[in-house]
N, C-alpha and C. Protein backbone atom coordinates (compact mmCIF):
# COMPACT_ATOMS: atom_id res chain seq x y z
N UNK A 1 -149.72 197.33 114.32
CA UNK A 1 -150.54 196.55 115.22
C UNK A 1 -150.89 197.40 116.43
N UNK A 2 -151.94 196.90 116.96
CA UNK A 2 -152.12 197.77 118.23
C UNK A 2 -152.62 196.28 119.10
N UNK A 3 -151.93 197.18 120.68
CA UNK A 3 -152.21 196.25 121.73
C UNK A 3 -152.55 197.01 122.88
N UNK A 4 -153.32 195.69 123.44
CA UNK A 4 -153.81 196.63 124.80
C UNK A 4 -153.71 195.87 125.70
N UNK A 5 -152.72 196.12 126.64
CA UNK A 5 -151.72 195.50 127.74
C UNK A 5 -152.90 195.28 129.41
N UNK A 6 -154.17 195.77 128.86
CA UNK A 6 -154.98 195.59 130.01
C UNK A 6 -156.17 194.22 129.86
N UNK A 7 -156.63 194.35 128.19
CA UNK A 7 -157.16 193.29 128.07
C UNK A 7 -156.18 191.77 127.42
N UNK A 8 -155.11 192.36 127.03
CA UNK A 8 -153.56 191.55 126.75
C UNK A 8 -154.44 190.89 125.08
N UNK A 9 -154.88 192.02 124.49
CA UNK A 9 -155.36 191.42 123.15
C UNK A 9 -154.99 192.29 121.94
N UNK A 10 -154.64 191.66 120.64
CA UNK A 10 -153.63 192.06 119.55
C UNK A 10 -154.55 192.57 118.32
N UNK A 11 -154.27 193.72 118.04
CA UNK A 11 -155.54 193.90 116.75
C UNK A 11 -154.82 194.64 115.50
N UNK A 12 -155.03 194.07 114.47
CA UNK A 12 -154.45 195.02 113.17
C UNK A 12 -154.50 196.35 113.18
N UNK A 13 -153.81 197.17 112.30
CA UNK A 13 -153.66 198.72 112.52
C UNK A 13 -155.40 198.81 111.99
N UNK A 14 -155.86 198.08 111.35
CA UNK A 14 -157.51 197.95 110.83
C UNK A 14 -158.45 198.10 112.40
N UNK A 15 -158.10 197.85 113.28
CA UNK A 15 -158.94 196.98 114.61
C UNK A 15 -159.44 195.43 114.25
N UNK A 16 -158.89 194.82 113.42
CA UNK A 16 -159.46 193.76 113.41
C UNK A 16 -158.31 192.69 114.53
N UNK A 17 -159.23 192.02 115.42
CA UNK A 17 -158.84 191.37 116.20
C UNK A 17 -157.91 190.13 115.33
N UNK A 18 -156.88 190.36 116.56
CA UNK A 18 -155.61 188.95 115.80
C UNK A 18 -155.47 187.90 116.76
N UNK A 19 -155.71 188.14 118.29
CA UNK A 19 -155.62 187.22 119.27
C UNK A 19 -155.23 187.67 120.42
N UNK A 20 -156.06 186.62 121.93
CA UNK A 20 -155.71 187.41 122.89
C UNK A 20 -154.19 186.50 123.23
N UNK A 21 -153.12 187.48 123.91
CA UNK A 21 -152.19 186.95 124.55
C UNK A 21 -151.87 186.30 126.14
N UNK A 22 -151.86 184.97 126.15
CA UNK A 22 -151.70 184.25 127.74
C UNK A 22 -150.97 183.62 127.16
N UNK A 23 -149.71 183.13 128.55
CA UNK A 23 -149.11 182.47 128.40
C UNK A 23 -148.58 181.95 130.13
N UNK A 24 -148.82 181.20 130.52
CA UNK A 24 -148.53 180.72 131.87
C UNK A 24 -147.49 180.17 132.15
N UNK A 25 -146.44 180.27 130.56
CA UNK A 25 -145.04 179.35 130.83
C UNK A 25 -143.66 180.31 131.41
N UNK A 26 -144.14 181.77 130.54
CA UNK A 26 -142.98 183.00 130.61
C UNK A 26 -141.80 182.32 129.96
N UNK A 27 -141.94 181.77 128.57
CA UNK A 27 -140.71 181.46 128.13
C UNK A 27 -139.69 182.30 127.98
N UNK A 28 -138.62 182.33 128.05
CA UNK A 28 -137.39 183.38 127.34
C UNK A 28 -137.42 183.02 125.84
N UNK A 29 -137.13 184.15 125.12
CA UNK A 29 -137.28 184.15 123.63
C UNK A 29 -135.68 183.61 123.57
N UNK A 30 -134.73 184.01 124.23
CA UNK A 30 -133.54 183.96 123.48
C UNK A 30 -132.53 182.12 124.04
N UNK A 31 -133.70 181.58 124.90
CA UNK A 31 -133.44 180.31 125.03
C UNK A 31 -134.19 179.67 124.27
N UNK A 32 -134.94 179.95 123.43
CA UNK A 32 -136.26 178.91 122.70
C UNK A 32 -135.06 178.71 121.39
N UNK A 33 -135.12 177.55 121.14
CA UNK A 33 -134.86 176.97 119.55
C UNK A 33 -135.68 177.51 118.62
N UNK A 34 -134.26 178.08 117.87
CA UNK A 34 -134.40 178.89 116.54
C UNK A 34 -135.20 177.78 115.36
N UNK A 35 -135.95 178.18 114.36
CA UNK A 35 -136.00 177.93 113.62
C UNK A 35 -135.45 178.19 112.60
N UNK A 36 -134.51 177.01 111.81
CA UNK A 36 -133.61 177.79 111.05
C UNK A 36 -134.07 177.84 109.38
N UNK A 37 -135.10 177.57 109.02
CA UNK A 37 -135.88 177.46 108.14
C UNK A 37 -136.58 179.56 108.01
N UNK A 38 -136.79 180.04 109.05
CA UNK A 38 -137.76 181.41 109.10
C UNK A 38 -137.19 181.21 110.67
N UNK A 39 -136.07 182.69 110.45
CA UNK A 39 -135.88 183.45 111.83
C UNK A 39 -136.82 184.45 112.96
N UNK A 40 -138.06 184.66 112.37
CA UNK A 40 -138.91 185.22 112.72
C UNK A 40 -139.46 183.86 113.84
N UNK A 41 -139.17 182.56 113.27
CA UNK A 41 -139.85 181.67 114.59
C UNK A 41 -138.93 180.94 115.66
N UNK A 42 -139.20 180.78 116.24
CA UNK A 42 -138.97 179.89 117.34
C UNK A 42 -139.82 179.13 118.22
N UNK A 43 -139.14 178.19 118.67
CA UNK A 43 -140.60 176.54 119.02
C UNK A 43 -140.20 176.71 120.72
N UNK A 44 -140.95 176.90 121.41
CA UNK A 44 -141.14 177.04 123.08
C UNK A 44 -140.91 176.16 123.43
N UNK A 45 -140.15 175.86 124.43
CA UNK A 45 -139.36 174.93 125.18
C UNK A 45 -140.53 173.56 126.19
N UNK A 46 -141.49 174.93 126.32
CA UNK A 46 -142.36 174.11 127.61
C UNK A 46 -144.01 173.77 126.73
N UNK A 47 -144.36 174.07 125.68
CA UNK A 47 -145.20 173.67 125.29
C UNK A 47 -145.16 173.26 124.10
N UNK A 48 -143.99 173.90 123.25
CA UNK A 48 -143.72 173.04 121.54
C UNK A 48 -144.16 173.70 120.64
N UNK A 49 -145.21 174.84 121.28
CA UNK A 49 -145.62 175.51 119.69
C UNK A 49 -144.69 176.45 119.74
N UNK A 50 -145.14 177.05 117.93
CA UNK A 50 -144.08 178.39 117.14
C UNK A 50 -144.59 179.11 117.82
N UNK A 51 -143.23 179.93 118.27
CA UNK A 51 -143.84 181.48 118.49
C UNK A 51 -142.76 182.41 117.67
N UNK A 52 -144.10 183.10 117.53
CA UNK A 52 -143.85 184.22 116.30
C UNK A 52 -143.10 185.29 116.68
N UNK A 53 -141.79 186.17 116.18
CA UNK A 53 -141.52 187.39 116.58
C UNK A 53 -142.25 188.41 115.62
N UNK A 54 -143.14 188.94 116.20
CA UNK A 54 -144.28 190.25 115.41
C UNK A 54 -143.50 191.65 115.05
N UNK A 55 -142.28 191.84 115.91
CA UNK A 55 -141.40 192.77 115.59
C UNK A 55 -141.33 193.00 113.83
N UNK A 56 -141.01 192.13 112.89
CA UNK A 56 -140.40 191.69 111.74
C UNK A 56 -141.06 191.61 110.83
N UNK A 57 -142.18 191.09 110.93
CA UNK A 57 -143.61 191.29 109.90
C UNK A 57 -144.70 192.30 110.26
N UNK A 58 -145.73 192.15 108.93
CA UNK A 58 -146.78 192.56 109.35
C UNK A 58 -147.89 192.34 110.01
N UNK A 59 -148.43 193.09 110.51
CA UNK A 59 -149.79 192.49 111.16
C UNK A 59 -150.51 191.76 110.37
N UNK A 60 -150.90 191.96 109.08
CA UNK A 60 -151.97 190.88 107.99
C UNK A 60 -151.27 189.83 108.20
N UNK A 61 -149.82 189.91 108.25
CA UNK A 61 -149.52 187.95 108.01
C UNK A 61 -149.81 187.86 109.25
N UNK A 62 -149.31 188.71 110.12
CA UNK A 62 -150.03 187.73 111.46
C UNK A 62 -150.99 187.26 111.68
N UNK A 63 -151.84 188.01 111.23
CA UNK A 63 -153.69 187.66 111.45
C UNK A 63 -153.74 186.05 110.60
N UNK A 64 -153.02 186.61 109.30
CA UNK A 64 -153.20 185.41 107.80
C UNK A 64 -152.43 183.84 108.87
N UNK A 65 -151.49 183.63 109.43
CA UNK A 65 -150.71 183.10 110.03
C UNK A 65 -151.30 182.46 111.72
N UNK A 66 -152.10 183.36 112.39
CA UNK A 66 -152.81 182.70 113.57
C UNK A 66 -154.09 182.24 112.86
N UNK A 67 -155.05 183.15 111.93
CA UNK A 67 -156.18 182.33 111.59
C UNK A 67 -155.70 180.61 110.68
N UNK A 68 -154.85 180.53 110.14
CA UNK A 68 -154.26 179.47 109.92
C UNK A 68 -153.92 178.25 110.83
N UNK A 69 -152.90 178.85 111.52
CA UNK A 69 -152.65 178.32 112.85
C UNK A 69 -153.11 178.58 114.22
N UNK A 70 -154.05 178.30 115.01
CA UNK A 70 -154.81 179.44 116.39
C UNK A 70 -153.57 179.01 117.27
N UNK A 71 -153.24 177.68 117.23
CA UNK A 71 -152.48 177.79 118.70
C UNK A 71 -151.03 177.95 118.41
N UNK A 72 -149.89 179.23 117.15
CA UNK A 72 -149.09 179.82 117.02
C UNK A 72 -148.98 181.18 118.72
N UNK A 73 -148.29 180.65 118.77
CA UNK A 73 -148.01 181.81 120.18
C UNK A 73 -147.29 183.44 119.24
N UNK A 74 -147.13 184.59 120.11
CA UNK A 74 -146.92 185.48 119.47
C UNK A 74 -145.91 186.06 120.74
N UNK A 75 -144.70 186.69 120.24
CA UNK A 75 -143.89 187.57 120.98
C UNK A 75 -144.06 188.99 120.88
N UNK A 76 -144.41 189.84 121.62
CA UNK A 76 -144.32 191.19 121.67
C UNK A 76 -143.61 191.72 122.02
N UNK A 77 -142.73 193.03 121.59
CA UNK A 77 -141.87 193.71 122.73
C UNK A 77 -143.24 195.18 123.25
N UNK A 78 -142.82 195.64 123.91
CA UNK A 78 -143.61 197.12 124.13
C UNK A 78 -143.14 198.59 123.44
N UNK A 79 -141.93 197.93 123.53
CA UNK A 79 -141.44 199.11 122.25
C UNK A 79 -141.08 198.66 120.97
N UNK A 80 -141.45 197.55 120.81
CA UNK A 80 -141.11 197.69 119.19
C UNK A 80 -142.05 198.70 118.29
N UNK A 81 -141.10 198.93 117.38
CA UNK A 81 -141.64 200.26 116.12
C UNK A 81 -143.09 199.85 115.73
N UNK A 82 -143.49 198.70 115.43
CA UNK A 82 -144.42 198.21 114.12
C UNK A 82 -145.78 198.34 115.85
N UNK A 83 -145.97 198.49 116.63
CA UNK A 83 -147.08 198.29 118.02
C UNK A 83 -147.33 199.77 118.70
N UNK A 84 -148.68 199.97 118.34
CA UNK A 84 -149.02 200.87 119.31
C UNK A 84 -149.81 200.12 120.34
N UNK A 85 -149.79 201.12 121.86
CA UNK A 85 -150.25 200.86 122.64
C UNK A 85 -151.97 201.38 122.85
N UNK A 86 -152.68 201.03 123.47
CA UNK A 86 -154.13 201.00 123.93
C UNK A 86 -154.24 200.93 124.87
N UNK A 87 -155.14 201.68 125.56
CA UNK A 87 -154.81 201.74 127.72
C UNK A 87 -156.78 201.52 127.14
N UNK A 88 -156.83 201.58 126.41
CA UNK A 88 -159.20 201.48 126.34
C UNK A 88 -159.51 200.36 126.69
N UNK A 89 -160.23 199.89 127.99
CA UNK A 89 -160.92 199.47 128.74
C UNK A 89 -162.17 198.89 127.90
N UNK A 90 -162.43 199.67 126.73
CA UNK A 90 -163.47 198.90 125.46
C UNK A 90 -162.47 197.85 124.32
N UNK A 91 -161.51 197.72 124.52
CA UNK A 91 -161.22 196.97 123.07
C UNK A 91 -159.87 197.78 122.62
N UNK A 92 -159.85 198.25 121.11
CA UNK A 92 -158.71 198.73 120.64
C UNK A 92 -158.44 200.64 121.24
């Protein structure tokens, strides 16, 4: 995946756009209720939707998984392995 921490938007190793990231709540990941069905999710305390850990999968399910669902929230770290970074002021 690639991200770009200036326009805060998520794009497949393809460039195909996956979604931009806002979130005005700043949940903590490690207080949100687990889903114990798929450890990859957890349900946000202050608004109720899944949010996804992207660490663990791929970017296609992600894309396959937000175009499914739009309002699935998404967790990023900055260093996780599977994310490059983008400083371009155009996009990816």
């Amino acid at each position: 995946m690639k991200y770009n921490p200036l326009t805060k938007k998520l794009f497949t190793d393809k460039g195909e756009f996956i979604k931009e990231l806002h979130c005005p709540f700043q949940p903590d990941w490690k207080k949100m209720k687990v889903n114990l069905k798929d450890q990859t999710i957890r349900n946000c305390n202050f608004c109720q939707h899944p949010v996804l850990d992207t660490s663990r999968i791929s970017d296609e399910l992600i894309l396959e998984i937000v175009q499914k669902e739009p309002h699935t929230c998404l967790k990023i770290d900055l260093d996780q392995s599977n994310l490059i970074l983008s400083l371009s002021i155009y996009g990816v």
